[in-house]
C-alpha atoms as a PDB file:
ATOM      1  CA  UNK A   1      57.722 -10.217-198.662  1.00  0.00           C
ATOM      2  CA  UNK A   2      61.772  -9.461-199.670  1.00  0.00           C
ATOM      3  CA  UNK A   3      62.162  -7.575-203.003  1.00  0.00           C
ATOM      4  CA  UNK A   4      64.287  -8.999-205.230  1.00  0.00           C
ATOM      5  CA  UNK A   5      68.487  -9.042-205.129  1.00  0.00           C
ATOM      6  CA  UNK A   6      70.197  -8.068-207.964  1.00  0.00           C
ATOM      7  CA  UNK A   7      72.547 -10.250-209.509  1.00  0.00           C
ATOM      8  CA  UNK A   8      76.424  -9.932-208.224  1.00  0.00           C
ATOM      9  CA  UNK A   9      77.521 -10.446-212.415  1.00  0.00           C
ATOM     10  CA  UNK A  10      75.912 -10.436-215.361  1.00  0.00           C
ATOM     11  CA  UNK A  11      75.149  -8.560-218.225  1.00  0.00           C
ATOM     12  CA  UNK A  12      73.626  -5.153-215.868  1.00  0.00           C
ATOM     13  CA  UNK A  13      76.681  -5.076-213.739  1.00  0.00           C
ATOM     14  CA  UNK A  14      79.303  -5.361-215.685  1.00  0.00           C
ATOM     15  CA  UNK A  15      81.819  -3.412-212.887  1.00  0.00           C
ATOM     16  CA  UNK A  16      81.557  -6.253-211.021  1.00  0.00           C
ATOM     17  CA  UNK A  17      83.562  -8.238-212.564  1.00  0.00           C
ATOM     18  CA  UNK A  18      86.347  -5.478-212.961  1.00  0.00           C
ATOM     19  CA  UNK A  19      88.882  -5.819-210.477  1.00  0.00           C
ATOM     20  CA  UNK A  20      89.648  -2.644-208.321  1.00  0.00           C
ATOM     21  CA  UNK A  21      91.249   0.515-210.242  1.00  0.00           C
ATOM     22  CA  UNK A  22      93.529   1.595-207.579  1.00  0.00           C
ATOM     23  CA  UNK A  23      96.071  -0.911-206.886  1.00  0.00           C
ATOM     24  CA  UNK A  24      98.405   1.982-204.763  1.00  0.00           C
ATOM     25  CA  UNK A  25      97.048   3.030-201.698  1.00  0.00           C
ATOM     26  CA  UNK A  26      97.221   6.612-200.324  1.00  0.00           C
ATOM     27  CA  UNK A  27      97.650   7.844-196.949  1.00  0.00           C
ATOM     28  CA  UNK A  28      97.628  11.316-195.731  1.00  0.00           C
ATOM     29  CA  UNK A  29     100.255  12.949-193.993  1.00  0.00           C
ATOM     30  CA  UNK A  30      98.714  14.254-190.419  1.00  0.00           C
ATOM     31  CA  UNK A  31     101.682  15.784-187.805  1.00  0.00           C
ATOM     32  CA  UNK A  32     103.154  19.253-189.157  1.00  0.00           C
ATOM     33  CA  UNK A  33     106.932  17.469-188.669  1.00  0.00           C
ATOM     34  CA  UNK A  34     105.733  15.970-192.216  1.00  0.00           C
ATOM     35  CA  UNK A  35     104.155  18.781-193.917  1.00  0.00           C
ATOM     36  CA  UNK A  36     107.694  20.812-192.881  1.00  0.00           C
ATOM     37  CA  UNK A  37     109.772  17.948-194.120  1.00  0.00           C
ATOM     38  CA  UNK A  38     107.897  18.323-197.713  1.00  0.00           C
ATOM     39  CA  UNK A  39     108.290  22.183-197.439  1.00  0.00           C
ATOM     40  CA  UNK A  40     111.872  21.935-197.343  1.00  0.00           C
ATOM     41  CA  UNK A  41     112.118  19.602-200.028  1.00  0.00           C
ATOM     42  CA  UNK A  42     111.202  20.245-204.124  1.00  0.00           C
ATOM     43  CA  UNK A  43     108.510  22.854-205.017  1.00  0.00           C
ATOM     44  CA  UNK A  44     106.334  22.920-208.772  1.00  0.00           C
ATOM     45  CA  UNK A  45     104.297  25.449-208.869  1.00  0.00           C
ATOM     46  CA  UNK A  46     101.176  24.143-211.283  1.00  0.00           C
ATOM     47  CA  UNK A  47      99.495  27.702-211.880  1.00  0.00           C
ATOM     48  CA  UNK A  48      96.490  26.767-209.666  1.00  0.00           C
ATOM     49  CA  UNK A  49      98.658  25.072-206.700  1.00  0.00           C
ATOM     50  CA  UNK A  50     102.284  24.688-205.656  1.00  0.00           C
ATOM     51  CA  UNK A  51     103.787  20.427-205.258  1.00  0.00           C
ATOM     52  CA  UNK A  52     105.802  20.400-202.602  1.00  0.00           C
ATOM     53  CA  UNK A  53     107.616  16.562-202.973  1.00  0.00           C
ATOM     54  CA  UNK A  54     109.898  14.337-201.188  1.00  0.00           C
ATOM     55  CA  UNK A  55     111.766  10.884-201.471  1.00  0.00           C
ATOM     56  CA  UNK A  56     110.985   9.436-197.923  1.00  0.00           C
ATOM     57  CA  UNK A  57     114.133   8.644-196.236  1.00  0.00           C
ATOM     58  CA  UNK A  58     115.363   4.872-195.984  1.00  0.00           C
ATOM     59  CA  UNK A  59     114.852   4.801-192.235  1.00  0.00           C
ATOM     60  CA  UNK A  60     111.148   6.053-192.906  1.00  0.00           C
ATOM     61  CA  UNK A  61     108.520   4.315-192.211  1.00  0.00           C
ATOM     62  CA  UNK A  62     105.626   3.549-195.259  1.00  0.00           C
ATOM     63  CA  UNK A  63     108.220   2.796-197.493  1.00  0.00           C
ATOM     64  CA  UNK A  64     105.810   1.508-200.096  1.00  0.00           C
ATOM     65  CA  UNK A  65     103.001   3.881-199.659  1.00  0.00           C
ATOM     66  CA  UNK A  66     102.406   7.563-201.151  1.00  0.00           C
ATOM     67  CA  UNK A  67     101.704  10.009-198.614  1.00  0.00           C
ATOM     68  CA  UNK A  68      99.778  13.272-199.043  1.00  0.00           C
ATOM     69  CA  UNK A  69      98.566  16.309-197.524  1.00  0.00           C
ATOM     70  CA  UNK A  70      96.484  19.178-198.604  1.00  0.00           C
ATOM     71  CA  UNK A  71      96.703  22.674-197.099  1.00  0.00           C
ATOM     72  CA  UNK A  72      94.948  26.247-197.829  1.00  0.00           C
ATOM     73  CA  UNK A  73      95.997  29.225-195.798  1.00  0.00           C
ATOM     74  CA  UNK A  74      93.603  31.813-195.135  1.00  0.00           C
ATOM     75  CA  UNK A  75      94.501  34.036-198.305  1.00  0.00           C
ATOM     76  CA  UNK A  76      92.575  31.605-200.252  1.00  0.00           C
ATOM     77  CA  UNK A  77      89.449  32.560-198.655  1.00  0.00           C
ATOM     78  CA  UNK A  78      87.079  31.923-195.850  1.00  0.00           C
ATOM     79  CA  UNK A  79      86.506  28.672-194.181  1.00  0.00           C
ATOM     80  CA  UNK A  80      84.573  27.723-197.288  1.00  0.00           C
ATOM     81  CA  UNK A  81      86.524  28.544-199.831  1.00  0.00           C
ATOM     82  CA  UNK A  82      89.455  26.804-198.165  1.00  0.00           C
ATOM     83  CA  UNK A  83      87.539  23.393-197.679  1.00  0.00           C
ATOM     84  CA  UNK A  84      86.071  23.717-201.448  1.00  0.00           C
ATOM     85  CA  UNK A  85      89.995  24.047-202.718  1.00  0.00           C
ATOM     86  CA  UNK A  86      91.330  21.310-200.606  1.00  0.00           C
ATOM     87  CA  UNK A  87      87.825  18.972-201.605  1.00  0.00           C
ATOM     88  CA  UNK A  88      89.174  19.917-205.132  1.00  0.00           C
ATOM     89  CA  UNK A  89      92.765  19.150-204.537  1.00  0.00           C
ATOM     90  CA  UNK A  90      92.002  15.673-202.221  1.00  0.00           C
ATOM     91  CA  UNK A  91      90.003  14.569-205.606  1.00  0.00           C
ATOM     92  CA  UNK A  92      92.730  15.240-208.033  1.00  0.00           C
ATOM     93  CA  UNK A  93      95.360  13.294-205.665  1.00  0.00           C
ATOM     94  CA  UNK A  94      92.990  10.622-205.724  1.00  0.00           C
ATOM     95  CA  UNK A  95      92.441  10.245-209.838  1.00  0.00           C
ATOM     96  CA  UNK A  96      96.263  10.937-210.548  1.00  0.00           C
ATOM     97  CA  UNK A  97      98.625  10.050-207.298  1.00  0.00           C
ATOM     98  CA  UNK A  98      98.118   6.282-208.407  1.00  0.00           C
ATOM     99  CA  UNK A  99      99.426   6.594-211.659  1.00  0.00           C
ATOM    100  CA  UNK A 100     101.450   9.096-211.672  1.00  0.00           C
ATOM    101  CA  UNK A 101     102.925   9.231-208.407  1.00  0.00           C
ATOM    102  CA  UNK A 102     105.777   7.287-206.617  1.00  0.00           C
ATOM    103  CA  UNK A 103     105.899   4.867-203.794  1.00  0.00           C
ATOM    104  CA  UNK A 104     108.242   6.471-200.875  1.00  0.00           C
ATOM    105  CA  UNK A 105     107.020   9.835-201.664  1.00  0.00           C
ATOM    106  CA  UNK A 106     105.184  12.153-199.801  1.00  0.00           C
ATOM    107  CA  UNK A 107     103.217  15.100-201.602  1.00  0.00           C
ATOM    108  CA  UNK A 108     101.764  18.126-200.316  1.00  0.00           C
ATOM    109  CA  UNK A 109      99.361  20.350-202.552  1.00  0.00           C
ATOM    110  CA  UNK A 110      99.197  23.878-201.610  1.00  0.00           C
ATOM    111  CA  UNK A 111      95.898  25.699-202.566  1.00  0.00           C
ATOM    112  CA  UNK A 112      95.978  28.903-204.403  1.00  0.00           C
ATOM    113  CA  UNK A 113      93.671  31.954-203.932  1.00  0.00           C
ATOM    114  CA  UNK A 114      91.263  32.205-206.124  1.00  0.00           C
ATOM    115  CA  UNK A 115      92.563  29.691-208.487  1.00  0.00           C
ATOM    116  CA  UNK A 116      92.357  26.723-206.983  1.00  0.00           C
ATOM    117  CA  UNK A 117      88.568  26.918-206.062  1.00  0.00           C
ATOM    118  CA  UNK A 118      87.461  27.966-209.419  1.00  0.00           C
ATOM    119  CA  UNK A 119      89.683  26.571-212.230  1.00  0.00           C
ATOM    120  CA  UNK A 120      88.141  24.017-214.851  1.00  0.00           C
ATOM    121  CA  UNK A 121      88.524  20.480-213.153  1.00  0.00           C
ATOM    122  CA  UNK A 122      90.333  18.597-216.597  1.00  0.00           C
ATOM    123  CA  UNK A 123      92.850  21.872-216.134  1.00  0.00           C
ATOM    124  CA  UNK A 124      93.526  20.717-213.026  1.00  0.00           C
ATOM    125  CA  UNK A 125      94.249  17.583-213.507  1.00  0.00           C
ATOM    126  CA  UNK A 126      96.703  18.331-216.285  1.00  0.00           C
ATOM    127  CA  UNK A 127      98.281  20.281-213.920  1.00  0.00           C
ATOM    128  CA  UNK A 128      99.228  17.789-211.638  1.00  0.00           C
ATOM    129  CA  UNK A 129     100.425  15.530-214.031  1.00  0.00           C
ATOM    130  CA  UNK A 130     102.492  18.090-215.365  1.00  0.00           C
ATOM    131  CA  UNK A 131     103.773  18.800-212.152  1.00  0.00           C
ATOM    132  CA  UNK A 132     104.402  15.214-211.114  1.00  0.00           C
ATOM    133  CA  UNK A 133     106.676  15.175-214.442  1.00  0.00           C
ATOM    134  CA  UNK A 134     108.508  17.793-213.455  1.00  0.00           C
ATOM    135  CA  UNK A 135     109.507  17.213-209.916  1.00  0.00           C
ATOM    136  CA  UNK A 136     110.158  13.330-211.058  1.00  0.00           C
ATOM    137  CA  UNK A 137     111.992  14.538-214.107  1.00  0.00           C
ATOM    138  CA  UNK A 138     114.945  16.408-211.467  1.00  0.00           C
ATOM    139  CA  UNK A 139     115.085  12.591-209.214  1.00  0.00           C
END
C-alpha cells in the first residue's frame, strides 16, 4: 500500500501557488582574471566585508546576469573560519543581490577577520545594502 500524496494547492500549501521569488539569476565568478578585474574596479568597505564592484564591459559576455565571488584570505582564520565567513557572505548575496544588485555587474565580497564570521546576520544584511547604495550611488 502507497501513503497518501499531498495536494500540489490548496489551503496547506499555500507557496505553491506563489510564483518563484528570484526572478535574477546569479552566477559566480570562477577564473582569478575576474576576481582581478573587480579588484581594480570600486571598493565599499561595509565594516564586516569590503564590495569590490564592476560594470561588465560591452564586449562581455553575461550581459544580463550578476556575477559574484566570495573570497577569505587566511587572516580571517583557519580553514573553518574561512568557509563559515564565505557560507555567511554566499547567503547574504543570495537574499539581497536580486534586489538590490545590477544586471552587468560583477561583485566580489571580501571576508573580514573576525567580523565577518561572527557579526549579527540582519547587520549584515544592512550592510550590503548599504554598500550596494553606495557603489551604485558613484555610477
Amino acid at each position: 500500500m502507497t501513503p497518501p500524496e499531498a495536494p500540489a494547492t490548496g489551503p496547506d500549501r499555500p507557496e505553491a501557488a506563489k510564483p518563484p521569488a528570484v526572478s535574477v539569476r546569479l552566477e559566480g565568478l570562477k577564473n582569478r582574471s575576474e576576481f582581478l578585474k573587480a579588484a581594480q574596479a570600486r571598493r565599499q568597505s561595509a565594516g564586516s566585508f569590503l564590495l569590490q564592484a564592476r560594470r561588465r564591459g560591452e564586449g562581455e559576455p553575461d550581459g544580463a546576469l550578476i556575477r559574484v565571488g566570495f573570497t577569505c584570505s587566511k587572516k580571517v582564520g583557519n580553514a573553518v573560519a574561512r568557509n563559515r565567513a564565505k557560507r555567511r557572505l554566499r547567503e547574504i548575496a543570495r537574499a539581497v543581490l536580486p534586489e538590490a544588485g545590477r544586471p552587468g555587474w560583477d561583485y566580489v565580497l571580501v571576508g573580514r577577520p573576525a567580523v565577518t564570521a561572527s557579526r549579527e546576520f540582519a547587520l549584515l544584511l544592512s550592510d550590503l545594502r548599504t554598500a550596494l547604495a553606495q557603489v551604485h550611488r558613484k555610477s
